[in-house]
PDB file of N, CA and C in Angstrom:
ATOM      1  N   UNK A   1       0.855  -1.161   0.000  1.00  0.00           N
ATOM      2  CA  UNK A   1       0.000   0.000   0.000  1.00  0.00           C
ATOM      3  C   UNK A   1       0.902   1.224   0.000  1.00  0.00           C
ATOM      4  N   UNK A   2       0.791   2.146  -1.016  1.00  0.00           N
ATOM      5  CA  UNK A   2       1.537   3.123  -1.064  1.00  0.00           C
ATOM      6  C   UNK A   2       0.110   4.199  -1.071  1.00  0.00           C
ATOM      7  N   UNK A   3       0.367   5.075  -0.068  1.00  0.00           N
ATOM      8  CA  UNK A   3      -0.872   6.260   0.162  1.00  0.00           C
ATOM      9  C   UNK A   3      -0.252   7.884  -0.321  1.00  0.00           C
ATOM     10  N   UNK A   4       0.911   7.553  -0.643  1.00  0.00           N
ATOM     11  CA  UNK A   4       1.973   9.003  -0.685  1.00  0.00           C
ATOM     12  C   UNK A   4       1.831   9.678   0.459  1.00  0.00           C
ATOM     13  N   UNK A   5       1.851   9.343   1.261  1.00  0.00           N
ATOM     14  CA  UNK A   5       2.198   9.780   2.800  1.00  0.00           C
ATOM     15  C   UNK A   5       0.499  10.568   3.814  1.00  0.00           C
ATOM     16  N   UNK A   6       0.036   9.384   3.048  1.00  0.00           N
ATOM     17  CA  UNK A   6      -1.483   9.606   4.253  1.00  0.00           C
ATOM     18  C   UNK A   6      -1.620   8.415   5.121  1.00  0.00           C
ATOM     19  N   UNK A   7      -0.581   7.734   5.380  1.00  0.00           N
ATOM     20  CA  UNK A   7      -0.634   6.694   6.107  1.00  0.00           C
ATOM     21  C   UNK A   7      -1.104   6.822   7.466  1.00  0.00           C
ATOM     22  N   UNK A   8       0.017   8.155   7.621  1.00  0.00           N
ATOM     23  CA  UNK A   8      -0.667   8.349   9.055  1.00  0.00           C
ATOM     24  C   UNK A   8      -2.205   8.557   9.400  1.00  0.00           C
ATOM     25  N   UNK A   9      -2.801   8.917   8.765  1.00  0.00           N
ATOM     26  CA  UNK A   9      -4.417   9.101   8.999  1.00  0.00           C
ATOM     27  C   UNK A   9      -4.872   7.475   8.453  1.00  0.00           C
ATOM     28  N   UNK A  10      -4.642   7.107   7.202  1.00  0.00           N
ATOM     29  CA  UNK A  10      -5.378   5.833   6.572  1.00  0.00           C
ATOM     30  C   UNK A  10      -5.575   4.951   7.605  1.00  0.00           C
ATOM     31  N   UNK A  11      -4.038   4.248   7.971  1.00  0.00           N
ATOM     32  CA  UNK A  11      -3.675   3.285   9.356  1.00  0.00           C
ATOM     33  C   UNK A  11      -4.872   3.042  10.279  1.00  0.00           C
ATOM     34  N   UNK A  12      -4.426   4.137  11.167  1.00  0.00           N
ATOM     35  CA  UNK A  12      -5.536   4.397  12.340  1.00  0.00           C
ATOM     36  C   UNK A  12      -6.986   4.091  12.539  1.00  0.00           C
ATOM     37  N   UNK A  13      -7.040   4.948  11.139  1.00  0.00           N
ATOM     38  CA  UNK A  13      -8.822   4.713  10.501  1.00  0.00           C
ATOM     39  C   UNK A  13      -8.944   3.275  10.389  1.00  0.00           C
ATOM     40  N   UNK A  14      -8.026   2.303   9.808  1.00  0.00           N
ATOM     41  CA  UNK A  14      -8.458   1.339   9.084  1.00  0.00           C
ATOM     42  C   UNK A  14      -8.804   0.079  10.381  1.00  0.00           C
ATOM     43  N   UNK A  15      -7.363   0.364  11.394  1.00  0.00           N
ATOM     44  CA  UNK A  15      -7.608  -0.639  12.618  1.00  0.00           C
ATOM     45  C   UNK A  15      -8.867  -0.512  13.513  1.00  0.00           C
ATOM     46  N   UNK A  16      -9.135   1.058  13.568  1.00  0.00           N
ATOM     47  CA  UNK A  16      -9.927   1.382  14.914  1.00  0.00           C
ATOM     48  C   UNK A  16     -11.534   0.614  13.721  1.00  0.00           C
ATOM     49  N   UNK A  17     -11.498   1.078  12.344  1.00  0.00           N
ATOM     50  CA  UNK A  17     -13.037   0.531  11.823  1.00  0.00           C
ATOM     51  C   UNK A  17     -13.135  -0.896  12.104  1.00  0.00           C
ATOM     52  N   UNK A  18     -12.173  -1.913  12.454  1.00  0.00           N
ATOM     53  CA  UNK A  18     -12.049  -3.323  12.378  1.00  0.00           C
ATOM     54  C   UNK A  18     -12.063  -3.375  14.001  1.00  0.00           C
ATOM     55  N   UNK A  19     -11.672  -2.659  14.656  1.00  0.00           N
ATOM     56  CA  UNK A  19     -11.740  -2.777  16.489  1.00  0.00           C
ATOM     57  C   UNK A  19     -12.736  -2.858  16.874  1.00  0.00           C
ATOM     58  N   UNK A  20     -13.648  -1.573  16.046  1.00  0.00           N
ATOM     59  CA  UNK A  20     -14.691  -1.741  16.632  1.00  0.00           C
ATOM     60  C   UNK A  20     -16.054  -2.455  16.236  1.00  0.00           C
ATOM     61  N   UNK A  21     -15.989  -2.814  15.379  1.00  0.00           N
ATOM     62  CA  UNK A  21     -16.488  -4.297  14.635  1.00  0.00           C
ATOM     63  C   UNK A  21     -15.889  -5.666  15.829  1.00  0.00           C
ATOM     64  N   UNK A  22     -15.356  -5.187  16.724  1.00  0.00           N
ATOM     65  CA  UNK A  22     -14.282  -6.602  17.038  1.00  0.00           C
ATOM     66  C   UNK A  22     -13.653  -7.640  16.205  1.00  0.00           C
ATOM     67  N   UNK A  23     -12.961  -7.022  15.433  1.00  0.00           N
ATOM     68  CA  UNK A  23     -12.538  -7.944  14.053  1.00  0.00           C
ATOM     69  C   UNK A  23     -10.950  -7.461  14.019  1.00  0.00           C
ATOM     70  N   UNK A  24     -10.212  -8.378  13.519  1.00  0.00           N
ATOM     71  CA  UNK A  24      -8.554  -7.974  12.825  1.00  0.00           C
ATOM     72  C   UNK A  24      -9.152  -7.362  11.459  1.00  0.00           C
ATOM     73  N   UNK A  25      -8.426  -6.773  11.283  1.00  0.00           N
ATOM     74  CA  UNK A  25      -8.172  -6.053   9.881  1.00  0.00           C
ATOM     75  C   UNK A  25      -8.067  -6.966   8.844  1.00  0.00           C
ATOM     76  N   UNK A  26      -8.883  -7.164   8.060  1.00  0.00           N
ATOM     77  CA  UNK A  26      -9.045  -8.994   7.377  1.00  0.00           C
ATOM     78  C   UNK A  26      -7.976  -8.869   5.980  1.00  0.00           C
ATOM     79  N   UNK A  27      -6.868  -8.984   6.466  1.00  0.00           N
ATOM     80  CA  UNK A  27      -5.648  -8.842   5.560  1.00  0.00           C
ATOM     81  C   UNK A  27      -5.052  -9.826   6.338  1.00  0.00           C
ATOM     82  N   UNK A  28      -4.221 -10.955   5.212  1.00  0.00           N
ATOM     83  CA  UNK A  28      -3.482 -12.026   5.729  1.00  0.00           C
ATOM     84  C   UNK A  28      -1.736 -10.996   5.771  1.00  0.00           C
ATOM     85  N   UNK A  29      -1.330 -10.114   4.825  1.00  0.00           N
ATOM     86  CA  UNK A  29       0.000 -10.044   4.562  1.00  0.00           C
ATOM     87  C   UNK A  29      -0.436  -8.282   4.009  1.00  0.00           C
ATOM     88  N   UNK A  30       0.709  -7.765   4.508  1.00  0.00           N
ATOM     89  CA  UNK A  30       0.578  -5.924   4.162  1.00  0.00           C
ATOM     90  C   UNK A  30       2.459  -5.957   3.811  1.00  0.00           C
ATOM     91  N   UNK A  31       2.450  -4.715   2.509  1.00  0.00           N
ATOM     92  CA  UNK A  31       3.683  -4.050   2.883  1.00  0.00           C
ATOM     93  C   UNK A  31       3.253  -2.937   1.982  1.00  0.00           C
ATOM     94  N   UNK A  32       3.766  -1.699   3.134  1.00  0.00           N
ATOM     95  CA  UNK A  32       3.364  -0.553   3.529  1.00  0.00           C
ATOM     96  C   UNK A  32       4.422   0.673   3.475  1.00  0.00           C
ATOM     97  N   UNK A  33       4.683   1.581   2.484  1.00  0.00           N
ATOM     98  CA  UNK A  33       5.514   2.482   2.760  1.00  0.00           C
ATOM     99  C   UNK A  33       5.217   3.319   3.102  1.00  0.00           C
ATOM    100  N   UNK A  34       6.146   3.819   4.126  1.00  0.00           N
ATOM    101  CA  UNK A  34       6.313   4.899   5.149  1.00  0.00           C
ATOM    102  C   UNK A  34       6.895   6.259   4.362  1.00  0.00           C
ATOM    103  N   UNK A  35       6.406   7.394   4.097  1.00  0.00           N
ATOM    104  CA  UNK A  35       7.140   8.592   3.844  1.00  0.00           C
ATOM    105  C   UNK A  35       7.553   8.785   4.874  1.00  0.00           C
ATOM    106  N   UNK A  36       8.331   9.576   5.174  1.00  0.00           N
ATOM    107  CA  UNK A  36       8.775  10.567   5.847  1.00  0.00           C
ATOM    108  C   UNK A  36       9.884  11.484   5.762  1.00  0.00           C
ATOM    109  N   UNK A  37       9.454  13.110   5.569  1.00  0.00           N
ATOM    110  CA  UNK A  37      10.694  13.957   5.240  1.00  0.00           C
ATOM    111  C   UNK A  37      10.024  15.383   6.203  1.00  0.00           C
ATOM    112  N   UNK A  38      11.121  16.174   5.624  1.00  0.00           N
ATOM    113  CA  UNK A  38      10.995  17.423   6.458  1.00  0.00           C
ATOM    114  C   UNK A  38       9.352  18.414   6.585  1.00  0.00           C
ATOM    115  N   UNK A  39       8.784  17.427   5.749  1.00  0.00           N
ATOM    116  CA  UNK A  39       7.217  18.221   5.443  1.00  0.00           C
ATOM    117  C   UNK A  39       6.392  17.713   6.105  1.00  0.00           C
ATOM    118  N   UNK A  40       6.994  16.384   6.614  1.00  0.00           N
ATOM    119  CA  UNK A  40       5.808  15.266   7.194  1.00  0.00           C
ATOM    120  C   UNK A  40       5.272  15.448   8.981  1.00  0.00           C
ATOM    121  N   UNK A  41       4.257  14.863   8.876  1.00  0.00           N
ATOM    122  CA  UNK A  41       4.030  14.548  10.362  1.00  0.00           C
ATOM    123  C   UNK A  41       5.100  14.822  11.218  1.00  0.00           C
ATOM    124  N   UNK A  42       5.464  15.051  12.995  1.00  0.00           N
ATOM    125  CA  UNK A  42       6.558  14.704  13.568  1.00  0.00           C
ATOM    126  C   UNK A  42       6.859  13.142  13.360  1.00  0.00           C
ATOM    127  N   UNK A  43       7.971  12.526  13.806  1.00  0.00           N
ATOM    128  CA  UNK A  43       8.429  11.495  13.962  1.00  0.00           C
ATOM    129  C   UNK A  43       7.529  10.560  14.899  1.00  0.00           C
ATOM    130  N   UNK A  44       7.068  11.325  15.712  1.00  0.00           N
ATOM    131  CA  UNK A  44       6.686  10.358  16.660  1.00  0.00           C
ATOM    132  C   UNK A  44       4.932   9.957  15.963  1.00  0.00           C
ATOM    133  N   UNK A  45       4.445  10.311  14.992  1.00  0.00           N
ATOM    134  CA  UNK A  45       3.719  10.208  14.199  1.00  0.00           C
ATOM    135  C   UNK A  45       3.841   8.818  13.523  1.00  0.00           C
ATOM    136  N   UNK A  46       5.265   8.436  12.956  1.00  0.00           N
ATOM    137  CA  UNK A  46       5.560   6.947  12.567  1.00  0.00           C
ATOM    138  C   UNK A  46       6.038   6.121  13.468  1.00  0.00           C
ATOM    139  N   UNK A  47       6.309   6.533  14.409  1.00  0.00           N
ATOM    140  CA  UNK A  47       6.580   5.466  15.978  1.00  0.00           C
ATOM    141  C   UNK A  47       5.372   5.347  16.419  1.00  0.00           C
ATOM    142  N   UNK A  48       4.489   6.140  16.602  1.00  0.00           N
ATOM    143  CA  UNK A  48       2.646   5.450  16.655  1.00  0.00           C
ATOM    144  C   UNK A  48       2.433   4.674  16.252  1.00  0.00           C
ATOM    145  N   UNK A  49       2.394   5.307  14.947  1.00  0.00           N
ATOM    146  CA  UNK A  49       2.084   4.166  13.835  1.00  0.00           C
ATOM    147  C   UNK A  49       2.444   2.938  13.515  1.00  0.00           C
ATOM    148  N   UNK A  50       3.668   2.674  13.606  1.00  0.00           N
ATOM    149  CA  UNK A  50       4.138   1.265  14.224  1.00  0.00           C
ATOM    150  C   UNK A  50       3.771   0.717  14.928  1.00  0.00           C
ATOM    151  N   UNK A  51       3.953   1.156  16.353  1.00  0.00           N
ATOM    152  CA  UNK A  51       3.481   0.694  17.012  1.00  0.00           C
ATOM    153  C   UNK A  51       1.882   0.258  17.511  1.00  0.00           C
ATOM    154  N   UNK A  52       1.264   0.553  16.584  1.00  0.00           N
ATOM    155  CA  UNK A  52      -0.428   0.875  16.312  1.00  0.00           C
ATOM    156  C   UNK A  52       0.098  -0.377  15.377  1.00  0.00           C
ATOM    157  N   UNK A  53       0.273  -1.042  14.175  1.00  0.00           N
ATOM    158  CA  UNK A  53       0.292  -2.217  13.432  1.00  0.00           C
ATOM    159  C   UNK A  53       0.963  -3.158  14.362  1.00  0.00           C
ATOM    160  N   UNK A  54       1.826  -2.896  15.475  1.00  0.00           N
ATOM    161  CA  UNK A  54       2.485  -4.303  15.924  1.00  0.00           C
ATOM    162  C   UNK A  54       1.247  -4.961  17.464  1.00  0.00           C
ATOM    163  N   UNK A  55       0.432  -3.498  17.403  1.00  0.00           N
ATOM    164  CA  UNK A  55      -0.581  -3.995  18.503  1.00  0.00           C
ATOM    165  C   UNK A  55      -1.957  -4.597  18.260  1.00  0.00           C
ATOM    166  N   UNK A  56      -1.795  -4.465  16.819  1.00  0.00           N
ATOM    167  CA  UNK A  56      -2.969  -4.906  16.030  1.00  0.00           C
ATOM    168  C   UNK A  56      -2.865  -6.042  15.591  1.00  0.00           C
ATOM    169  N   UNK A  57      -1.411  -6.813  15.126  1.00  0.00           N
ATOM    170  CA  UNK A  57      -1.525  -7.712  15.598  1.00  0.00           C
ATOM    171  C   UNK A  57      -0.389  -8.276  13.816  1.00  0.00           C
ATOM    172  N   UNK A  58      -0.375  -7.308  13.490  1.00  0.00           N
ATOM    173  CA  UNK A  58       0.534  -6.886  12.161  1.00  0.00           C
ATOM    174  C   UNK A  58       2.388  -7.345  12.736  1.00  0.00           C
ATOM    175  N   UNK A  59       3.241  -8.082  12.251  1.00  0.00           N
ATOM    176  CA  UNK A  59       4.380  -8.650  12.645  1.00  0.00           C
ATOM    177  C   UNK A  59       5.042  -8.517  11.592  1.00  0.00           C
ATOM    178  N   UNK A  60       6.314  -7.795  11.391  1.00  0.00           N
ATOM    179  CA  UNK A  60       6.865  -6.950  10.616  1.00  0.00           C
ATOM    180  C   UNK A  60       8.185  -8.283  10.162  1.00  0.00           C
ATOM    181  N   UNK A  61       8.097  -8.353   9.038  1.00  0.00           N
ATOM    182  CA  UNK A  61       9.127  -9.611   8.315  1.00  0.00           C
ATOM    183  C   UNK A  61      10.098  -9.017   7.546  1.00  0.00           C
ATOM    184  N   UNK A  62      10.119  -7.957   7.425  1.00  0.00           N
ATOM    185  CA  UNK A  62      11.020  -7.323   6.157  1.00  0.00           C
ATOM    186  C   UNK A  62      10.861  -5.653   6.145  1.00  0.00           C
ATOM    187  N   UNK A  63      11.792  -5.169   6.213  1.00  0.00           N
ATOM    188  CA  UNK A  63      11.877  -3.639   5.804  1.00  0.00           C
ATOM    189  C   UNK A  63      12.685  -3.504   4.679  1.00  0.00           C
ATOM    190  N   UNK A  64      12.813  -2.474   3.923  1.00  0.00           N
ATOM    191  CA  UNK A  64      13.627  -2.252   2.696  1.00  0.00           C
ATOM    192  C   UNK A  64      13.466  -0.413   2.915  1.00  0.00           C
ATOM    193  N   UNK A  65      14.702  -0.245   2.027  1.00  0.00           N
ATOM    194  CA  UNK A  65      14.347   1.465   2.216  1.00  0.00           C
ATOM    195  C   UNK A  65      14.334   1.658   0.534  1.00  0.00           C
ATOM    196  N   UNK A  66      13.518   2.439   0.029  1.00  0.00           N
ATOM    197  CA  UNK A  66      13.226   2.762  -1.144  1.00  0.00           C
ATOM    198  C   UNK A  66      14.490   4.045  -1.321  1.00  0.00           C
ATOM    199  N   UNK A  67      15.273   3.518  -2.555  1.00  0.00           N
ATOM    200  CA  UNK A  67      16.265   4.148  -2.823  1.00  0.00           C
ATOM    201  C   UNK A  67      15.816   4.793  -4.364  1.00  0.00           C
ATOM    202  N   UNK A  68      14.367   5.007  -4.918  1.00  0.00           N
ATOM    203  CA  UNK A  68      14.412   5.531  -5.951  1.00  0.00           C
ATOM    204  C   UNK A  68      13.991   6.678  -5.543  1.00  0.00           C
ATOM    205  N   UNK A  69      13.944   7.130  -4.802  1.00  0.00           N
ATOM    206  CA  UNK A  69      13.669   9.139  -4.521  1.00  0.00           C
ATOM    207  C   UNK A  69      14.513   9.140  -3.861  1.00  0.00           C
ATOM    208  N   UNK A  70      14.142   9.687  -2.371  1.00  0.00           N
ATOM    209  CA  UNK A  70      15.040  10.484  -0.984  1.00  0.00           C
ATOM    210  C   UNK A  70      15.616   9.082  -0.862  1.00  0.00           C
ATOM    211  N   UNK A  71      16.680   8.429  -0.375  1.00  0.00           N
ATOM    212  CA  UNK A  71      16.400   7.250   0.288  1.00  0.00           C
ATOM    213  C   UNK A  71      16.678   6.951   1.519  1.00  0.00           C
ATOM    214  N   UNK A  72      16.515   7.990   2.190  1.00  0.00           N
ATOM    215  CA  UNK A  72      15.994   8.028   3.436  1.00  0.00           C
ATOM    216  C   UNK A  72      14.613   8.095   4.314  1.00  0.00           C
ATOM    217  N   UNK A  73      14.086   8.567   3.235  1.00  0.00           N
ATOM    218  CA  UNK A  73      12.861   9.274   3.398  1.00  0.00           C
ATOM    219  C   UNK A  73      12.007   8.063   3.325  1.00  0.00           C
ATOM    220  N   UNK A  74      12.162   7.349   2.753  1.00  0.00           N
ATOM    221  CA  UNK A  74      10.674   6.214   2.251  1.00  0.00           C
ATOM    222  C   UNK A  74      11.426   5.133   2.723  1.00  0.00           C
ATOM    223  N   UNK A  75      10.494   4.386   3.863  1.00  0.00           N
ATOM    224  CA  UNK A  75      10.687   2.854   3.934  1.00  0.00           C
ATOM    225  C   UNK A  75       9.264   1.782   3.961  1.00  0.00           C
ATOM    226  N   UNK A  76      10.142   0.970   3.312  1.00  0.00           N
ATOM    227  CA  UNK A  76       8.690  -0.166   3.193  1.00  0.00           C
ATOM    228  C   UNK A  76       8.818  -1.428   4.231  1.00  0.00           C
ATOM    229  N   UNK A  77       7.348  -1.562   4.855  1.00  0.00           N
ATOM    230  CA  UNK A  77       7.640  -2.670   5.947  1.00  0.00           C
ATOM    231  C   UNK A  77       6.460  -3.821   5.348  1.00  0.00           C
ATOM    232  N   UNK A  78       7.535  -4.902   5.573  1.00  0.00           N
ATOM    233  CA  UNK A  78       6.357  -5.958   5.073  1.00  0.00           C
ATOM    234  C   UNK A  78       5.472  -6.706   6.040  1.00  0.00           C
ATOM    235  N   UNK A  79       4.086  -6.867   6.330  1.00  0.00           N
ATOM    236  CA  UNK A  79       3.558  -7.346   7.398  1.00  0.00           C
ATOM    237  C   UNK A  79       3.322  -8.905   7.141  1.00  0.00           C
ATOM    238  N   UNK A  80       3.287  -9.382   8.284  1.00  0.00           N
ATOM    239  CA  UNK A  80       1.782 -10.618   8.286  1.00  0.00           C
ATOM    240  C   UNK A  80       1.141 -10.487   9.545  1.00  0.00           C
ATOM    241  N   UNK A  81      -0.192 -10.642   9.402  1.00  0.00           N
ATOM    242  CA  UNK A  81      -1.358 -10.277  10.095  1.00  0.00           C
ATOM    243  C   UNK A  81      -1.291 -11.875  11.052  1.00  0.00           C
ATOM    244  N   UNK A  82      -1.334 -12.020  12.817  1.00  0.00           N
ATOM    245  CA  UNK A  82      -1.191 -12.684  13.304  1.00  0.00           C
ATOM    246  C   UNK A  82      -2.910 -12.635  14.291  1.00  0.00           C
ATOM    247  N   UNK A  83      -3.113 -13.489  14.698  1.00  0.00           N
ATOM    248  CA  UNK A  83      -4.291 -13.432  15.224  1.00  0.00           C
ATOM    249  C   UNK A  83      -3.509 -13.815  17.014  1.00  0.00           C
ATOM    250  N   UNK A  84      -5.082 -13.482  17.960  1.00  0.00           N
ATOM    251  CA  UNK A  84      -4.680 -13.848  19.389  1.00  0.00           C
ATOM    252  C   UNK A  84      -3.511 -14.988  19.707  1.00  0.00           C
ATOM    253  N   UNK A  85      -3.471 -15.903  19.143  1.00  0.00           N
ATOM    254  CA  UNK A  85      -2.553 -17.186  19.261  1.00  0.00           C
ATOM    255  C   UNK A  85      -1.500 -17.521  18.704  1.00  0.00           C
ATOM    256  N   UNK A  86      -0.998 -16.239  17.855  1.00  0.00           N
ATOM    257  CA  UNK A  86       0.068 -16.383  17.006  1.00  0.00           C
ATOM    258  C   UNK A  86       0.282 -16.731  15.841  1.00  0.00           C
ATOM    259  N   UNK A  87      -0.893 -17.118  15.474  1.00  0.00           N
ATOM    260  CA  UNK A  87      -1.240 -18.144  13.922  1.00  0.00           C
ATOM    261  C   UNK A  87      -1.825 -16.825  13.074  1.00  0.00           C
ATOM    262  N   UNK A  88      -1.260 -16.990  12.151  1.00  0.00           N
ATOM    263  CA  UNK A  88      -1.689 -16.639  10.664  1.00  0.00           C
ATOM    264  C   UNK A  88      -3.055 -16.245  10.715  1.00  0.00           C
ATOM    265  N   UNK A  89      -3.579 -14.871  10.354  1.00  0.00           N
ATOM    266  CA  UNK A  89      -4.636 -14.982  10.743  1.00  0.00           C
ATOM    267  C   UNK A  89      -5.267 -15.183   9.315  1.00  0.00           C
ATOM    268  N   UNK A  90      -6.484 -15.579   9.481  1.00  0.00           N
ATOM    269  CA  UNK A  90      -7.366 -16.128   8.339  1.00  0.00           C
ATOM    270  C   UNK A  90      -8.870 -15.811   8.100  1.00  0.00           C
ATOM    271  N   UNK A  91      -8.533 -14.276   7.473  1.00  0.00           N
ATOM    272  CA  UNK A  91      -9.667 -13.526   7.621  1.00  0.00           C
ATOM    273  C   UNK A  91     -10.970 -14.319   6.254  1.00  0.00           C
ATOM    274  N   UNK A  92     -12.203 -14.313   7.019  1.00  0.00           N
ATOM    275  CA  UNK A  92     -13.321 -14.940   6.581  1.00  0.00           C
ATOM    276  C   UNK A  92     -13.202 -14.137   5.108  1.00  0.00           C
ATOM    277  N   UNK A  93     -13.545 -12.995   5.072  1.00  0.00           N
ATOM    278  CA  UNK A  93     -13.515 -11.944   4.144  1.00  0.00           C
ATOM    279  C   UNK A  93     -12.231 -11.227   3.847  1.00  0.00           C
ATOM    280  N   UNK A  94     -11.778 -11.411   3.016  1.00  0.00           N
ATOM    281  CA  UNK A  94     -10.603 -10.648   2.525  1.00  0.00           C
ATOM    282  C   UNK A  94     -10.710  -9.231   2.236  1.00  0.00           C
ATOM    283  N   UNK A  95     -10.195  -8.006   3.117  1.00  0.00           N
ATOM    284  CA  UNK A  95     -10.252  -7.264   2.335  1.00  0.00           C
ATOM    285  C   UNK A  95      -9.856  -6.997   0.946  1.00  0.00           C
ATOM    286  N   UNK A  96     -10.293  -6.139   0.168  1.00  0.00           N
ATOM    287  CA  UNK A  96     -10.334  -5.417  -0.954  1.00  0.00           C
ATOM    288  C   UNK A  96      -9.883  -4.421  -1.522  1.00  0.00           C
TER     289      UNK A  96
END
């Protein structure tokens, strides 16, 4: 998912609509780039945010830093979606 740097709002929205459904976010596998440069959110904006996917239940397998613009600026994290027990979660409905 590349949002060009609305992640920080998309994210949030997307866990809390599935929280409060009492549901995981019905995605087996995410990878997600992160902007971030001198225009963006503070920092602690993508340390939320992290930490908001690793409490959701999102388990981070891979980062890469995108070296075709800034390449500092953009990193991509690859997820898999884990349910209460550690297992793979296996959403009924796939999101879309």
């Amino acid at each position: 998912m590349d949002v060009e740097g609305a992640q920080f709002e998309i994210l949030p929205a997307l866990v809390a609509h599935y929280a409060a459904l009492n549901e995981n976010v019905p995605v087996t596998q995410a990878k997600i780039e992160y902007h971030h440069s001198a225009d963006s959110p503070p920092m602690t904006d993508l340390v939320n945010t992290l930490l908001l996917m690793e409490e959701s239940g999102f388990r981070t397998f891979s980062t890469q830093y995108n070296v075709n613009g800034a390449p500092w600026n953009f990193i991509e994290y690859s997820y898999l979606n884990v349910d209460s027990t550690g297992r793979l979660a296996q959403p009924e409905t796939p999101l879309q």
